[in-house]
PDB file of N, CA and C in Angstrom:
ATOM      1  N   UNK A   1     174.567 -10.577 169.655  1.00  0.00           N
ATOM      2  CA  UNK A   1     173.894  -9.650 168.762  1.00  0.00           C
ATOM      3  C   UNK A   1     174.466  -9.789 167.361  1.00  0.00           C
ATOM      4  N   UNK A   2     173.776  -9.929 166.779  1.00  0.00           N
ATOM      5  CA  UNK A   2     174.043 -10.331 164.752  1.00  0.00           C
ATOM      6  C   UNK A   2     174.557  -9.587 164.455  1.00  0.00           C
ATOM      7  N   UNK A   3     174.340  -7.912 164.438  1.00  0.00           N
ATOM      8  CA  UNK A   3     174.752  -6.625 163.955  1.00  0.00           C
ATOM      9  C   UNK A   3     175.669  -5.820 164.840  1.00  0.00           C
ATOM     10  N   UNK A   4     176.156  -6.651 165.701  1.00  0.00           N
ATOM     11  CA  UNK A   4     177.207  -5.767 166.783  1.00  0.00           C
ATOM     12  C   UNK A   4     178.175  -4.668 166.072  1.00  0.00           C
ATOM     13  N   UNK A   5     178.683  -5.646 165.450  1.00  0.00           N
ATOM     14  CA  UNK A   5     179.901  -5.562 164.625  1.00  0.00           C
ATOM     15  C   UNK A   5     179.655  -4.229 164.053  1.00  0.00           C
ATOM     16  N   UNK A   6     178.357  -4.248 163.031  1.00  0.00           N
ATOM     17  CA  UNK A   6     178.167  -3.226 161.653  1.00  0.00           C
ATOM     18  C   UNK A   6     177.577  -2.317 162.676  1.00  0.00           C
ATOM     19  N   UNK A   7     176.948  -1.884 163.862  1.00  0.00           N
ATOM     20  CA  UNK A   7     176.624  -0.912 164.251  1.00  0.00           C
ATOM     21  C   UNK A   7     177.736  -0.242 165.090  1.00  0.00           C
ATOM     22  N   UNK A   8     178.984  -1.040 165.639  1.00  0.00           N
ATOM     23  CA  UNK A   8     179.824  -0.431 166.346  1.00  0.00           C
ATOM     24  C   UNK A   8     180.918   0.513 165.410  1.00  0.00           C
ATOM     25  N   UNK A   9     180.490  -0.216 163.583  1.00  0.00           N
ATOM     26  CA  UNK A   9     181.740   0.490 163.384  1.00  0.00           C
ATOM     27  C   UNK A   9     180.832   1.482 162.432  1.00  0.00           C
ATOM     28  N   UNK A  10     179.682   1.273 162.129  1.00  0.00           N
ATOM     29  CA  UNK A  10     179.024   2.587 161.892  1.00  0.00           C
ATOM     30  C   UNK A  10     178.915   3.723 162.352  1.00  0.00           C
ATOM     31  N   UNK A  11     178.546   3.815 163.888  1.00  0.00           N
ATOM     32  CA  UNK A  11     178.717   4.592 164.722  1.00  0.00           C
ATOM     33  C   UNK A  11     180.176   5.594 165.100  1.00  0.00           C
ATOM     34  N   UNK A  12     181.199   4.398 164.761  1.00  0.00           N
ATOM     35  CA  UNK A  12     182.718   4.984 164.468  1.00  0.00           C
ATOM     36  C   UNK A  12     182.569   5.833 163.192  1.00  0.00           C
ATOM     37  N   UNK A  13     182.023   5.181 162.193  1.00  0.00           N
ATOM     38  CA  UNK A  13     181.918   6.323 161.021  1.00  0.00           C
ATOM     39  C   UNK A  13     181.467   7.168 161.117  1.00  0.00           C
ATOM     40  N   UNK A  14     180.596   7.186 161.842  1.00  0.00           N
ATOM     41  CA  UNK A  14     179.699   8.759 161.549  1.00  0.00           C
ATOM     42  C   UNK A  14     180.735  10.092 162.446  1.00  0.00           C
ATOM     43  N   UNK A  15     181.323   9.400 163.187  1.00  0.00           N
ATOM     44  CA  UNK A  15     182.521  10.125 164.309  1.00  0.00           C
ATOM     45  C   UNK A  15     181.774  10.195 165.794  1.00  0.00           C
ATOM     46  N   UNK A  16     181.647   9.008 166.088  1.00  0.00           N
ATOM     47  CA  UNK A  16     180.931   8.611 167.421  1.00  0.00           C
ATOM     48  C   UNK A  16     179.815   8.945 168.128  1.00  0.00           C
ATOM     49  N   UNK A  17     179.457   8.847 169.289  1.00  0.00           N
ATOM     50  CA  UNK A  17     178.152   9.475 169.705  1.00  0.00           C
ATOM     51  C   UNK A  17     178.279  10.534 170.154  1.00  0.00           C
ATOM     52  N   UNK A  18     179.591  11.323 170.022  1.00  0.00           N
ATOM     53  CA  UNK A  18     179.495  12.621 170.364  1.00  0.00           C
ATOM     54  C   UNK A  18     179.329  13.753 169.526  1.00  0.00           C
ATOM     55  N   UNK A  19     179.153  13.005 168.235  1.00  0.00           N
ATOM     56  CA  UNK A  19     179.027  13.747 167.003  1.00  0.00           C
ATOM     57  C   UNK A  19     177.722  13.560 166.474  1.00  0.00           C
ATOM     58  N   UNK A  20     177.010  12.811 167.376  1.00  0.00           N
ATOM     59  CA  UNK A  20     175.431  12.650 166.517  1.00  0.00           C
ATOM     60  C   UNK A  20     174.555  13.600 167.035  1.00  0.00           C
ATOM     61  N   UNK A  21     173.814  14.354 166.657  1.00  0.00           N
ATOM     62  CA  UNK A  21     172.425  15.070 166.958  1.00  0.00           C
ATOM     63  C   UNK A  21     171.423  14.098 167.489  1.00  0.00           C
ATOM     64  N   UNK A  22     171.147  13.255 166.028  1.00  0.00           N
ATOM     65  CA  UNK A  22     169.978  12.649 166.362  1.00  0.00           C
ATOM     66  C   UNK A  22     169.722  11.488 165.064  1.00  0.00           C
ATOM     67  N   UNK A  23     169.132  10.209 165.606  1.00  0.00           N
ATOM     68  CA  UNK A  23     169.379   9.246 164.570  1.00  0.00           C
ATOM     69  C   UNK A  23     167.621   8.560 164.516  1.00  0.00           C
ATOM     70  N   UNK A  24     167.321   8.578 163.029  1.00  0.00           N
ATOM     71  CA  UNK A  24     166.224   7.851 162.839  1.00  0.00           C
ATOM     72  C   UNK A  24     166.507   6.746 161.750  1.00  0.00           C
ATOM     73  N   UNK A  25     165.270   6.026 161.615  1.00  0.00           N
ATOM     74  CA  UNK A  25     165.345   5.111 160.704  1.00  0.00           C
ATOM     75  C   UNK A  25     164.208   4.666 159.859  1.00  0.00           C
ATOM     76  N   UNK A  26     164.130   4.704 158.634  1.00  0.00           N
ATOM     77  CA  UNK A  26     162.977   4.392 157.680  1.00  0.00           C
ATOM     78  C   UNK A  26     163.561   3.010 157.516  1.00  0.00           C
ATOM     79  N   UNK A  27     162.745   2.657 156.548  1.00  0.00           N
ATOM     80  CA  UNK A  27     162.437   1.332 155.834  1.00  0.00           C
ATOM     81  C   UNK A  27     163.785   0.451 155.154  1.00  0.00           C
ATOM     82  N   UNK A  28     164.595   1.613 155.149  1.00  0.00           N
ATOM     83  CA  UNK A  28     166.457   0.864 154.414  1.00  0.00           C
ATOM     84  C   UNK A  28     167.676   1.531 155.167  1.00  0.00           C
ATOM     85  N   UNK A  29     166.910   2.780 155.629  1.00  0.00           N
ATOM     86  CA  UNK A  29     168.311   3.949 156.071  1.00  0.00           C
ATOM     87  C   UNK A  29     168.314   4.232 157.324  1.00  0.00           C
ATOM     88  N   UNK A  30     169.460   4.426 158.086  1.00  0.00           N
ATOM     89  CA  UNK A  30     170.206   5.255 159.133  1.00  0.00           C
ATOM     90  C   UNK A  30     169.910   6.442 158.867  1.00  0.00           C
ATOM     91  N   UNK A  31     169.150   7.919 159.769  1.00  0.00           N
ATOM     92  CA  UNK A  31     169.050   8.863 159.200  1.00  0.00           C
ATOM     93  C   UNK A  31     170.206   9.483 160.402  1.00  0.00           C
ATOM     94  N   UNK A  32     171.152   9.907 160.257  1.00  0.00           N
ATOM     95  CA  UNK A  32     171.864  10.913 161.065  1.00  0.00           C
ATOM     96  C   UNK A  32     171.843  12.213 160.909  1.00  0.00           C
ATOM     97  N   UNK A  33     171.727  13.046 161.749  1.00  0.00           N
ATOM     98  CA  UNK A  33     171.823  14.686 162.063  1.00  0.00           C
ATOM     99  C   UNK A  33     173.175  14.791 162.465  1.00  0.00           C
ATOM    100  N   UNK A  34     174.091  14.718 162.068  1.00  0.00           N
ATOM    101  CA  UNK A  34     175.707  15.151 162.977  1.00  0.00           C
ATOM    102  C   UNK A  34     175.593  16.777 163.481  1.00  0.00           C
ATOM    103  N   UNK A  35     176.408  16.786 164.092  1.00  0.00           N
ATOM    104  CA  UNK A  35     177.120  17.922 164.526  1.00  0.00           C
ATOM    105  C   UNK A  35     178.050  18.521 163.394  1.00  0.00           C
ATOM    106  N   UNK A  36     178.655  17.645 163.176  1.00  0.00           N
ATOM    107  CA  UNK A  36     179.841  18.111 162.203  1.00  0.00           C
ATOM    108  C   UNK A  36     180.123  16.943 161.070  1.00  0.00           C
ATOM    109  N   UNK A  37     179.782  17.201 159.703  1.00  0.00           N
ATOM    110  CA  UNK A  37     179.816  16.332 158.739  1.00  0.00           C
ATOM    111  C   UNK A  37     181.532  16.049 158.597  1.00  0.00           C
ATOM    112  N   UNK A  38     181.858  16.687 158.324  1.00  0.00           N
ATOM    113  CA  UNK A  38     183.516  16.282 158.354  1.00  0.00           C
ATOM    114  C   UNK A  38     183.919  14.859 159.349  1.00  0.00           C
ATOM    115  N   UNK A  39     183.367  15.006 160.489  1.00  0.00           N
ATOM    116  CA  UNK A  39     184.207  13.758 161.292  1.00  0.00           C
ATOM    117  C   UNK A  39     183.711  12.500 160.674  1.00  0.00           C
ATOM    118  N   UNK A  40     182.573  12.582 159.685  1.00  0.00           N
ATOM    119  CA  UNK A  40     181.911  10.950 158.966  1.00  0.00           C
ATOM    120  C   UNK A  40     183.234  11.018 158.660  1.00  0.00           C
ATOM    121  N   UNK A  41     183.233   9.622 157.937  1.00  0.00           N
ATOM    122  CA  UNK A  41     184.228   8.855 157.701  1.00  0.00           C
ATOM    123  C   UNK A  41     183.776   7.906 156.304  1.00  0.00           C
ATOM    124  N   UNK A  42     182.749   8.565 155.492  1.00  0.00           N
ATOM    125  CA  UNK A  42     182.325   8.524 154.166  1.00  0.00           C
ATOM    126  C   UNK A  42     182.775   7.225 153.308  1.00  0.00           C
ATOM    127  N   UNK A  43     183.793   7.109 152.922  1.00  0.00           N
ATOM    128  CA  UNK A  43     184.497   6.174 151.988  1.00  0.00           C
ATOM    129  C   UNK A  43     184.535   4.963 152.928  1.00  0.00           C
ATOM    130  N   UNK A  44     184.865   5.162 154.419  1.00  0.00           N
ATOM    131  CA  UNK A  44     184.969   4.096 154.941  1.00  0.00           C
ATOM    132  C   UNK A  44     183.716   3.338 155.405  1.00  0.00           C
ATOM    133  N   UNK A  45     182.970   4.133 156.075  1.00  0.00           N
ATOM    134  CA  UNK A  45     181.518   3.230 155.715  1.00  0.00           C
ATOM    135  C   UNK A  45     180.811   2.579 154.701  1.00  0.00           C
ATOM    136  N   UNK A  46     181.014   3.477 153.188  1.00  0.00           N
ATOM    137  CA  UNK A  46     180.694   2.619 152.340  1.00  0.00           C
ATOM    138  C   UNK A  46     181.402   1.355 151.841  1.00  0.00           C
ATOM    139  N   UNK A  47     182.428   1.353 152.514  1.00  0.00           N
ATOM    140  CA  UNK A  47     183.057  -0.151 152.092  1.00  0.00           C
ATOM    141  C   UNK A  47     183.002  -1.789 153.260  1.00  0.00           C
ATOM    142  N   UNK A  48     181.792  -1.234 154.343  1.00  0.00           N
ATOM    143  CA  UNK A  48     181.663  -1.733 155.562  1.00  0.00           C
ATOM    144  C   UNK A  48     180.911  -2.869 154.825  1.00  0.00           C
ATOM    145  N   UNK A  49     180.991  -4.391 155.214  1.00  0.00           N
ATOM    146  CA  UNK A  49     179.873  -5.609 154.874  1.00  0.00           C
ATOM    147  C   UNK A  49     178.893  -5.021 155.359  1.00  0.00           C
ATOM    148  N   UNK A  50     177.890  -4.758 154.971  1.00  0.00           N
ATOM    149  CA  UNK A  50     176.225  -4.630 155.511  1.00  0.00           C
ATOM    150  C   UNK A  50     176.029  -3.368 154.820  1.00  0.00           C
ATOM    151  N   UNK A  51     177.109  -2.386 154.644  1.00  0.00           N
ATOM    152  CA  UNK A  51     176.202  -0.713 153.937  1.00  0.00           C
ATOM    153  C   UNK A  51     176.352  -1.018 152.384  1.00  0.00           C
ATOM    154  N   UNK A  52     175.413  -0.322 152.029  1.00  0.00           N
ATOM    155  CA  UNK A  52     174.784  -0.520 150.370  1.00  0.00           C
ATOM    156  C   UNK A  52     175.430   0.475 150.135  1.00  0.00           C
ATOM    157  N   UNK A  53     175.270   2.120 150.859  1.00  0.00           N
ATOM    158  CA  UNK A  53     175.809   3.027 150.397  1.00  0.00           C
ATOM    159  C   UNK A  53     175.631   4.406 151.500  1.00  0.00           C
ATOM    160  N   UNK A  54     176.280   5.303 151.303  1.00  0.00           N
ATOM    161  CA  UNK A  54     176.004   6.514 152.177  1.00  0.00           C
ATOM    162  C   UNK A  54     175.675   7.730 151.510  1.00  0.00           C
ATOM    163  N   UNK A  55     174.653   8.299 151.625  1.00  0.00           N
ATOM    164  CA  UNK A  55     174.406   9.590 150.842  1.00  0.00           C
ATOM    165  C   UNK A  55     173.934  11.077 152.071  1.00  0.00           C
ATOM    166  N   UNK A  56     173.950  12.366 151.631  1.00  0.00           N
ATOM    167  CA  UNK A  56     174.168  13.269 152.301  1.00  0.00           C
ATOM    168  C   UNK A  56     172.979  13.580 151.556  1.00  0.00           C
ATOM    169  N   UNK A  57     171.943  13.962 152.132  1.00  0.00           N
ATOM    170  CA  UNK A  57     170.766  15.007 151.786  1.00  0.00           C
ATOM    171  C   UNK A  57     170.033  15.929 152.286  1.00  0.00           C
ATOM    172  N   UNK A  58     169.922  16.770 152.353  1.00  0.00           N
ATOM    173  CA  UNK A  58     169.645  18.022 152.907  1.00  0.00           C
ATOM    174  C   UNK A  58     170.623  18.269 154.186  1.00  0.00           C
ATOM    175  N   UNK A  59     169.772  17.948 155.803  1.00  0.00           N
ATOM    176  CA  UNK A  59     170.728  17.899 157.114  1.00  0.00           C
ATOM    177  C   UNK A  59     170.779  16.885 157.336  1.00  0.00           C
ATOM    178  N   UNK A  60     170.268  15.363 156.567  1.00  0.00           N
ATOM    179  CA  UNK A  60     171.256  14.469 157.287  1.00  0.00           C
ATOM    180  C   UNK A  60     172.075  13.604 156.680  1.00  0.00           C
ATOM    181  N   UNK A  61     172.503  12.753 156.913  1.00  0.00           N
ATOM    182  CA  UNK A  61     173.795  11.714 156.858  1.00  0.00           C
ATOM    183  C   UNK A  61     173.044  10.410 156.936  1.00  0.00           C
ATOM    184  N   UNK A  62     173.048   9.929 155.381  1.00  0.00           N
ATOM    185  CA  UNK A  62     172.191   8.408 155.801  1.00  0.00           C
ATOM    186  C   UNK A  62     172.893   7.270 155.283  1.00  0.00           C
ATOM    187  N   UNK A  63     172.727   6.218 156.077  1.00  0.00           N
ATOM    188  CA  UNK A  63     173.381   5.058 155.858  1.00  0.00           C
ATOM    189  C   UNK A  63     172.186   4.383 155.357  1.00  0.00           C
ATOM    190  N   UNK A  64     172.604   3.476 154.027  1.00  0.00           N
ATOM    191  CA  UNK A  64     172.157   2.629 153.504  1.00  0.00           C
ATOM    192  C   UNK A  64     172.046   1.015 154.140  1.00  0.00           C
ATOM    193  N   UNK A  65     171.473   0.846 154.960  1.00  0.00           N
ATOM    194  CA  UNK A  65     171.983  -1.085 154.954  1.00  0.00           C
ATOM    195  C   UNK A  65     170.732  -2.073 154.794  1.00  0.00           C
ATOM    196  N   UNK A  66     169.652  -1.243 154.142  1.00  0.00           N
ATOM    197  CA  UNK A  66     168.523  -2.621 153.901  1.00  0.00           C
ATOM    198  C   UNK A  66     167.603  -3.107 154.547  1.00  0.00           C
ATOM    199  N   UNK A  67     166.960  -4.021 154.268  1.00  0.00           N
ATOM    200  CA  UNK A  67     165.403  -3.938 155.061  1.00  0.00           C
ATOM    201  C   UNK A  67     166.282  -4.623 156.691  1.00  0.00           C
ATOM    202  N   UNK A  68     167.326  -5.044 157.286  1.00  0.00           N
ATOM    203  CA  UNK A  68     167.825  -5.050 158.581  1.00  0.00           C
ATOM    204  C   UNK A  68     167.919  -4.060 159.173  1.00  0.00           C
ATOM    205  N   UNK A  69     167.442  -2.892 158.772  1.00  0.00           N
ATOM    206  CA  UNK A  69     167.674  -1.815 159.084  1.00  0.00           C
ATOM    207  C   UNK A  69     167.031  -1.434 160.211  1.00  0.00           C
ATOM    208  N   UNK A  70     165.610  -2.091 160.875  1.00  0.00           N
ATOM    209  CA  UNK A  70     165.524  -1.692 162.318  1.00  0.00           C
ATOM    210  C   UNK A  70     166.521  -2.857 163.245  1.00  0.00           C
ATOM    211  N   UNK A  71     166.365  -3.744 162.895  1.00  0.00           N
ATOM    212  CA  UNK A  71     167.903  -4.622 163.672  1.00  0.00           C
ATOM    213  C   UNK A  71     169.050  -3.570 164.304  1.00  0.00           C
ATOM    214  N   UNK A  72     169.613  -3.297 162.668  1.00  0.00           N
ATOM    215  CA  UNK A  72     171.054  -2.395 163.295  1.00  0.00           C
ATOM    216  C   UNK A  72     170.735  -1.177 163.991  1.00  0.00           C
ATOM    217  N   UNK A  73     169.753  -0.487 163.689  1.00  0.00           N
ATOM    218  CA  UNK A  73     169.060   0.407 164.868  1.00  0.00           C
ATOM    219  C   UNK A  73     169.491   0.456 166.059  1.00  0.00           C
ATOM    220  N   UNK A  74     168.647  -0.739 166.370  1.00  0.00           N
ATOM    221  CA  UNK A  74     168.561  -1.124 167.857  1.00  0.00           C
ATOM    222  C   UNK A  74     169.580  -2.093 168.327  1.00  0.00           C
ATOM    223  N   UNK A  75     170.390  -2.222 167.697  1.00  0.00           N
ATOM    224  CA  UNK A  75     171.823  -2.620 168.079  1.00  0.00           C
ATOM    225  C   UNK A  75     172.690  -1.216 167.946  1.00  0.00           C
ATOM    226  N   UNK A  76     172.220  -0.285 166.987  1.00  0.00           N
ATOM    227  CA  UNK A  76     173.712   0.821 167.350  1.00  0.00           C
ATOM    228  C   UNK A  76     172.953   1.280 168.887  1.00  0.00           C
ATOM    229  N   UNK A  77     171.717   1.265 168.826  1.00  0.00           N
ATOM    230  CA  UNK A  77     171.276   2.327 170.048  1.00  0.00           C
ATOM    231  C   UNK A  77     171.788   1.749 171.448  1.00  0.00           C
ATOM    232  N   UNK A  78     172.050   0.446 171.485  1.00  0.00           N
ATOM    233  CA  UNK A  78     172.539  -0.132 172.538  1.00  0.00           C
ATOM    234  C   UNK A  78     174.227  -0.119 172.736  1.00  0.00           C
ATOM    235  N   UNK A  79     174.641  -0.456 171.584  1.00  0.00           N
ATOM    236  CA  UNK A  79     176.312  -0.402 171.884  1.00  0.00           C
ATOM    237  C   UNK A  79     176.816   1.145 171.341  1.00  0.00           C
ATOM    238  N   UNK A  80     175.726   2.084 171.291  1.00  0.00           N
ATOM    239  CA  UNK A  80     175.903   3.322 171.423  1.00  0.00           C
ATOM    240  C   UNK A  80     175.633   4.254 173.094  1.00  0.00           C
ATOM    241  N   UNK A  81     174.640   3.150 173.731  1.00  0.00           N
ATOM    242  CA  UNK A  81     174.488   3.672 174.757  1.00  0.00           C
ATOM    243  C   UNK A  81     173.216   4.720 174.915  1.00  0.00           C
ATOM    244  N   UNK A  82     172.110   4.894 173.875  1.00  0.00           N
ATOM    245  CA  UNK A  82     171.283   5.349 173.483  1.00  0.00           C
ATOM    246  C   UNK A  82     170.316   5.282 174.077  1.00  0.00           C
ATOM    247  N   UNK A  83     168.724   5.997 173.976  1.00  0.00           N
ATOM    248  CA  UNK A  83     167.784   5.423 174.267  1.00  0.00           C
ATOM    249  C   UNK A  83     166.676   5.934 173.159  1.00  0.00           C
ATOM    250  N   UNK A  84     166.130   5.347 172.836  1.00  0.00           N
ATOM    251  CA  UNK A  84     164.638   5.758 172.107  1.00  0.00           C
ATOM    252  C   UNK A  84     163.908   6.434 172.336  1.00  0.00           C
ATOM    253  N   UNK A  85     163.292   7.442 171.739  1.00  0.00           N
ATOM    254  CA  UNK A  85     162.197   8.090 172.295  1.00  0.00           C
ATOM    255  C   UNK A  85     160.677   7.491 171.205  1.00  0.00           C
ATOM    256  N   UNK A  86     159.611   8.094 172.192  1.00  0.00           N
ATOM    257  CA  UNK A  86     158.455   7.692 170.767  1.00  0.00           C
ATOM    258  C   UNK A  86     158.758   7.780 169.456  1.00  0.00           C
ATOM    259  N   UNK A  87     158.066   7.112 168.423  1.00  0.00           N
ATOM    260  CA  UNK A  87     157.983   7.857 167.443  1.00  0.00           C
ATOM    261  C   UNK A  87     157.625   8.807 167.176  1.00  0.00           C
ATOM    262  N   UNK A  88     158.078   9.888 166.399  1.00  0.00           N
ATOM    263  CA  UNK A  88     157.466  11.006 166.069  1.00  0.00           C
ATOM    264  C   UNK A  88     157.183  11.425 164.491  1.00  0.00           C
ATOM    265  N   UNK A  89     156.932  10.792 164.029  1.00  0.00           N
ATOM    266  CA  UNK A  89     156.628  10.904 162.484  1.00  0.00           C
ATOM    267  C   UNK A  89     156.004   9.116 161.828  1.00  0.00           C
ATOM    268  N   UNK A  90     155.679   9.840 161.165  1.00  0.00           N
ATOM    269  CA  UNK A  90     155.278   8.434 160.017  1.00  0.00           C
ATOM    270  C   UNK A  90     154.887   8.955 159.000  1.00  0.00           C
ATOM    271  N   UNK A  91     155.647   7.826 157.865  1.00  0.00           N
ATOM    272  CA  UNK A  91     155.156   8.521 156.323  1.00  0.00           C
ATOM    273  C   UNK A  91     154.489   6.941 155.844  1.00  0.00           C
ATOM    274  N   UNK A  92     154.265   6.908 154.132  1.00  0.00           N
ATOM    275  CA  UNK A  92     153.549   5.504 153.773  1.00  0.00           C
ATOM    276  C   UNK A  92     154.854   4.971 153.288  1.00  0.00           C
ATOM    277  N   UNK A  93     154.110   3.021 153.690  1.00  0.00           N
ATOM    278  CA  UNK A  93     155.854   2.154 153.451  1.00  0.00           C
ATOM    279  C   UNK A  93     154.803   1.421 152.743  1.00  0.00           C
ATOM    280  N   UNK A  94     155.545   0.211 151.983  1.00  0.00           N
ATOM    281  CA  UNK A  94     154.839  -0.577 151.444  1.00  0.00           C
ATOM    282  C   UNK A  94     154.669  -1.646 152.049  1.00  0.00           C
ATOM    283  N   UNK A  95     154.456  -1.701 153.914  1.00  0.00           N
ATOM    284  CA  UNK A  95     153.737  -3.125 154.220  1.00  0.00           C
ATOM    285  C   UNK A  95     152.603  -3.055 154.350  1.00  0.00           C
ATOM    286  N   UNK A  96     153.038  -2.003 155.579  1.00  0.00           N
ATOM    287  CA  UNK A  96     151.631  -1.407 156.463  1.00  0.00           C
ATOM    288  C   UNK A  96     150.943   0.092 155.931  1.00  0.00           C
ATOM    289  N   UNK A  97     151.113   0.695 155.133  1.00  0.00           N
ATOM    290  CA  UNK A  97     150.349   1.636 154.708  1.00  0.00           C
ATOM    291  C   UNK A  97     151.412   2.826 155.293  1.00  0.00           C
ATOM    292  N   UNK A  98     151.721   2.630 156.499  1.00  0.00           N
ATOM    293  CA  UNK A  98     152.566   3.751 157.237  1.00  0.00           C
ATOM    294  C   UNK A  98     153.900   3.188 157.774  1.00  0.00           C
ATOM    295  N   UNK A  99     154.903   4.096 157.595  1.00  0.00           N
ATOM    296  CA  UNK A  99     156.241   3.771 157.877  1.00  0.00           C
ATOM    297  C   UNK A  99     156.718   4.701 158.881  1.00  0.00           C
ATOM    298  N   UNK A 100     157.426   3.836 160.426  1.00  0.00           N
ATOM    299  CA  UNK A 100     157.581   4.300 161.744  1.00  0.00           C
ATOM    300  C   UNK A 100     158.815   4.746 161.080  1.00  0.00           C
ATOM    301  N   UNK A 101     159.249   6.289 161.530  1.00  0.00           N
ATOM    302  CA  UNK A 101     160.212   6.888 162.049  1.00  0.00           C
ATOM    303  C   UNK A 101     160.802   7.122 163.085  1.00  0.00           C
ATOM    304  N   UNK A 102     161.691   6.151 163.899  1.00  0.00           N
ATOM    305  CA  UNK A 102     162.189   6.682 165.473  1.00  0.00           C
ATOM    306  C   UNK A 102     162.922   7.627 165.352  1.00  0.00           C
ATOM    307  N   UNK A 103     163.140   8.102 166.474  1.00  0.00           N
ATOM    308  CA  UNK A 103     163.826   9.669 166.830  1.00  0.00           C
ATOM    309  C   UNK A 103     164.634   9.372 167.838  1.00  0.00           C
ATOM    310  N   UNK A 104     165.901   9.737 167.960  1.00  0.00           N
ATOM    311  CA  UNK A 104     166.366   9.501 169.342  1.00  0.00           C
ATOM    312  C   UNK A 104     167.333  10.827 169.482  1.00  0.00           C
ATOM    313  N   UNK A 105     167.181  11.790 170.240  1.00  0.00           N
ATOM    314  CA  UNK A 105     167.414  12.913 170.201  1.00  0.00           C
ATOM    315  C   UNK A 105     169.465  12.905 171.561  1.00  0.00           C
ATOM    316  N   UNK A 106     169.983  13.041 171.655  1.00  0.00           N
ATOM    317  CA  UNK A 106     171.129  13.092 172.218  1.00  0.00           C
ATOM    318  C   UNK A 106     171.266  14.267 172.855  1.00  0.00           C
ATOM    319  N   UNK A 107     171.888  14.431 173.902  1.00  0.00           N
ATOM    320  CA  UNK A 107     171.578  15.832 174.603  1.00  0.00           C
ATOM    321  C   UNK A 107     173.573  15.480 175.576  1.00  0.00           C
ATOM    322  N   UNK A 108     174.432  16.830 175.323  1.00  0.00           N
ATOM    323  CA  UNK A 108     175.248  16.546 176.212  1.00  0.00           C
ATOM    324  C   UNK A 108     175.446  17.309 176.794  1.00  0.00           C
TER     325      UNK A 108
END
């Protein structure tokens, strides 16, 4: 897997999968819901090869890493241990007119 690496230690940043709510992904970004913003690990993700940047907006926690961005997805969702659910949203992207939002909701 290409993105092993950047999704295993992303996932460490955010403060593991026991700290995630729920993770989607647009067109560049990681959208995280944490539990608890404190356990990110902020400075250190943004200095990870692959993140552009990390910003906090409204409730979630988003990682920047670029149009690879459904790649590392579906590489954190696996060496996170994850599973996908449907999509549940779509807004407009600039390929296809509409841009998939996955949802993957965590329950412990």
């Amino acid at each position: 897997m290409k993105h092993e690496q950047l999704a295993k230690d992303i996932l460490s940043g955010v403060g593991g999968k026991q700290n995630i709510n729920s993770v989607v992904h647009c067109a560049t970004r990681l959208r995280f819901k944490l539990k608890n913003d404190n356990n990110a690990k902020t400075d250190e993700l943004k200095n990870l090869p692959g993140v552009i940047t990390v910003m906090q907006s409204g409730a979630q926690y988003q990682v920047v890493v670029g149009n690879e961005v459904s790649d590392v997805y579906k590489t954190l969702l696996q060496v996170g241990n994850m599973n996908a659910d449907e999509p549940v949203s779509s807004d407009e992207s600039e390929s296809s007119g509409k841009k998939r939002v996955f949802w993957v909701s965590l329950s412990t």
